[in-house]
C-alpha atoms as a PDB file:
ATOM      1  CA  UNK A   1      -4.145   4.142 -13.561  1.00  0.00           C
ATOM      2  CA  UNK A   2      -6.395   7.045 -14.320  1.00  0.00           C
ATOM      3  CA  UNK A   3      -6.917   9.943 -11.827  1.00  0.00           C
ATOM      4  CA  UNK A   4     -10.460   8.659 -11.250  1.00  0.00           C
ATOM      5  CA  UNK A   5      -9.343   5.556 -10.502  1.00  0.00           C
ATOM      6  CA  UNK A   6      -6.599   6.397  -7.969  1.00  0.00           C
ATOM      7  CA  UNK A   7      -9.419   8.218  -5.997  1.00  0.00           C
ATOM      8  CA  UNK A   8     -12.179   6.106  -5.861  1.00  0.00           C
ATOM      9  CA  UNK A   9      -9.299   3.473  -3.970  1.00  0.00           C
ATOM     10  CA  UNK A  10      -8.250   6.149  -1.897  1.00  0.00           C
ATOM     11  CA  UNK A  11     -12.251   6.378  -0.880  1.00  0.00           C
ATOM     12  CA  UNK A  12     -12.077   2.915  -0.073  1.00  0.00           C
ATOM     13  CA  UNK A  13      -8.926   3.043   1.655  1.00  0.00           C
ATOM     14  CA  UNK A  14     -10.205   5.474   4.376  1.00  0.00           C
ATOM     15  CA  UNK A  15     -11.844   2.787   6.167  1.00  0.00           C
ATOM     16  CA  UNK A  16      -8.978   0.430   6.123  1.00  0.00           C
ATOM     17  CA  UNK A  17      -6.811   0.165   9.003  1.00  0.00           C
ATOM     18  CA  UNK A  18      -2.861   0.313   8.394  1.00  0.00           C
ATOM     19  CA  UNK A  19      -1.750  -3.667   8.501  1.00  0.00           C
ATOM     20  CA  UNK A  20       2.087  -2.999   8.652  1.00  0.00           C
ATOM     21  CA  UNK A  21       4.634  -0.762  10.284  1.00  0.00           C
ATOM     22  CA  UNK A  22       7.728   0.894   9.119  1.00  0.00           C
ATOM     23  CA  UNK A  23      10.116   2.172  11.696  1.00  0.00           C
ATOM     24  CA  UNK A  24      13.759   2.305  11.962  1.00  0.00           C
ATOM     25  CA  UNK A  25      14.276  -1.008  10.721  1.00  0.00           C
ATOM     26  CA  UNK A  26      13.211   0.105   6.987  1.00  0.00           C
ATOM     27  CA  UNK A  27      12.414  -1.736   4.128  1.00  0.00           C
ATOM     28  CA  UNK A  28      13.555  -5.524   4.823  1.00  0.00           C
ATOM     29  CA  UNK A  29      13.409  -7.990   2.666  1.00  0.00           C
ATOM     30  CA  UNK A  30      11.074  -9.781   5.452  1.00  0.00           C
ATOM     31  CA  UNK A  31       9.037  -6.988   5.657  1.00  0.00           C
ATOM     32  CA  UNK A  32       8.631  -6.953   1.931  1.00  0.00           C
ATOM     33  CA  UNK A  33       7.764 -10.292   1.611  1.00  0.00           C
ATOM     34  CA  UNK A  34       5.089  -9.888   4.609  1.00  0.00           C
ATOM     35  CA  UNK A  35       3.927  -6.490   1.970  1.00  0.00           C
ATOM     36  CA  UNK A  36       3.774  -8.755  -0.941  1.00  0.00           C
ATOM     37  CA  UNK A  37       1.435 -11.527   0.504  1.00  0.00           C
ATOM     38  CA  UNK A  38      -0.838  -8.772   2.019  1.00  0.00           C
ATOM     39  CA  UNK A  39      -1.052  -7.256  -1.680  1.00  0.00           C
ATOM     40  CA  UNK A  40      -2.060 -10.771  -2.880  1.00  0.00           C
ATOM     41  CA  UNK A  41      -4.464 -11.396  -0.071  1.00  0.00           C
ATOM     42  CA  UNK A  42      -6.043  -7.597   0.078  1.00  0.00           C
ATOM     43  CA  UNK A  43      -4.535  -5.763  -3.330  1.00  0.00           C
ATOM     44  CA  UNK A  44      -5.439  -2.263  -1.217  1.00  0.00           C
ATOM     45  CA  UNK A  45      -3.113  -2.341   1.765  1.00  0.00           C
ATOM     46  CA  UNK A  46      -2.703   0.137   4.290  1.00  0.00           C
ATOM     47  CA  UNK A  47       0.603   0.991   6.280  1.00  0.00           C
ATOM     48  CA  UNK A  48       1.625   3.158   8.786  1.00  0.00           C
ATOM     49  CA  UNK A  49       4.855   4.866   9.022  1.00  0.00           C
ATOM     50  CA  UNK A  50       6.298   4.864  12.810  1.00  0.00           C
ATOM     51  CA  UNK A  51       8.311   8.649  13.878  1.00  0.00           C
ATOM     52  CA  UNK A  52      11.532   6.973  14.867  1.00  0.00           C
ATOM     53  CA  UNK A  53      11.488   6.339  11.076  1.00  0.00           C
ATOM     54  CA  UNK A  54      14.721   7.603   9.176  1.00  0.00           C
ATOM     55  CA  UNK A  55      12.043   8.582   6.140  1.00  0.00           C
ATOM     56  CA  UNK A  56       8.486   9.936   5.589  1.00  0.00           C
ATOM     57  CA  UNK A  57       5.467   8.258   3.546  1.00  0.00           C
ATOM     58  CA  UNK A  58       5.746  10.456   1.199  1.00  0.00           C
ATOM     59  CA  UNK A  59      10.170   9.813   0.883  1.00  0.00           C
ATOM     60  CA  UNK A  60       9.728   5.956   0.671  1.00  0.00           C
ATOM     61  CA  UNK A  61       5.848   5.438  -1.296  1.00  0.00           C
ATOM     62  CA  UNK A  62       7.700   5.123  -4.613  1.00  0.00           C
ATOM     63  CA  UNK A  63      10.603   3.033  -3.357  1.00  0.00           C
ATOM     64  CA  UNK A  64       8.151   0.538  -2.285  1.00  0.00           C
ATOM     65  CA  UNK A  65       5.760   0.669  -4.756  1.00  0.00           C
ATOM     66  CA  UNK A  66       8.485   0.047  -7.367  1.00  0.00           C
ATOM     67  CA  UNK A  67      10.108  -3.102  -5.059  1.00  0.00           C
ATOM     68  CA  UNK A  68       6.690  -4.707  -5.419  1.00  0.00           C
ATOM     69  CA  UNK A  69       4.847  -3.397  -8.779  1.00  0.00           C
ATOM     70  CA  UNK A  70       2.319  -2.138  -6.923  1.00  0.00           C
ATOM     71  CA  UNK A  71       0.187   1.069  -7.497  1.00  0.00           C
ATOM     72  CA  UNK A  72       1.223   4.001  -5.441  1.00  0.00           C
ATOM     73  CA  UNK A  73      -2.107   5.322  -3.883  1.00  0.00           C
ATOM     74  CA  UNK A  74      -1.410   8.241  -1.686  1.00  0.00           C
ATOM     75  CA  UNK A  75       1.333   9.115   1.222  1.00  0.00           C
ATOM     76  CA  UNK A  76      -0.645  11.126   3.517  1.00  0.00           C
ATOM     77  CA  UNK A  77       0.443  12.149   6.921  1.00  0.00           C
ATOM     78  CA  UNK A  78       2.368   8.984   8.194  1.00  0.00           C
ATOM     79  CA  UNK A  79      -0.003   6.536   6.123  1.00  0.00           C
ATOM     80  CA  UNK A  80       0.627   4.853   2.659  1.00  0.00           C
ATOM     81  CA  UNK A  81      -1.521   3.301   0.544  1.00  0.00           C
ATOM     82  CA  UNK A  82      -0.879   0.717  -1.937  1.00  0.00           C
ATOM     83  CA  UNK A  83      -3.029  -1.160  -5.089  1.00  0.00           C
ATOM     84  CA  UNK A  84      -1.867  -4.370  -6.630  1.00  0.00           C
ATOM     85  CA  UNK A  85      -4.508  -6.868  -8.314  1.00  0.00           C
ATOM     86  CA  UNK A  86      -3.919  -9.416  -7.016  1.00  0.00           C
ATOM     87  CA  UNK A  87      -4.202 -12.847  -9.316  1.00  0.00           C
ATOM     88  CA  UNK A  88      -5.439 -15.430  -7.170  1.00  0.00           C
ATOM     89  CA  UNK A  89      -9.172 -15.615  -8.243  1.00  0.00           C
ATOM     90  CA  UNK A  90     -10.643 -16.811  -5.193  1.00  0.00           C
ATOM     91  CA  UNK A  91     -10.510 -12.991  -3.294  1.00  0.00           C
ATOM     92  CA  UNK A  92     -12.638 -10.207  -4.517  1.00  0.00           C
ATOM     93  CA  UNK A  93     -11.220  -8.055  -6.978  1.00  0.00           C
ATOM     94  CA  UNK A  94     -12.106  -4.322  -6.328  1.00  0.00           C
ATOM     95  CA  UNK A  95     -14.239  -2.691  -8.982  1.00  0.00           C
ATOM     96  CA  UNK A  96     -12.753   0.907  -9.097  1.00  0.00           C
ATOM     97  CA  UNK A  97     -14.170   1.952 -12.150  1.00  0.00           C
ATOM     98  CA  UNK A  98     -17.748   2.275 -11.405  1.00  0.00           C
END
């Protein structure tokens, strides 16, 4: 994914609100599943990292982009952002190279 790319998602991502919360608990396998179906669903996904968290956004973006072959977006502040397309064909795909 291009440069280009990466920021016209993190445009669109500004308006999303975060749909998932990491905390102590970490990365479950539960919560992973719960990451995977929102990818499918949404393939730009918001999520929140809580402060009693034992990591930052920017500590555990690649660790969860890698468990789910998604696109790491950005890790700013306590959000993440995520891209996977998704390839169920009745959503709508984004268009990020306009």
């Amino acid at each position: 994914m291009t440069g280009k790319e990466r920021a016209k998602l993190r445009s669109i991502a500004q308006n999303l609100s975060p749909i998932y919360q990491l905390g102590k608990g970490g990365i479950t396998e539960n919560v992973l599943n719960g990451l995977s179906e929102a990818l499918e669903a949404k393939e730009l996904i918001k999520i929140s990292v809580l402060n009693n968290a034992d990591f930052t956004a920017k500590e555990i973006i690649d660790e969860l982009s890698n468990k789910l072959n998604a696109e790491p977006i950005s890790a700013i502040g306590n959000k993440i952002v995520l891209y996977k397309r998704s390839s169920r064909e009745d959503i709508k795909h984004f268009e990020y190279n306009e």
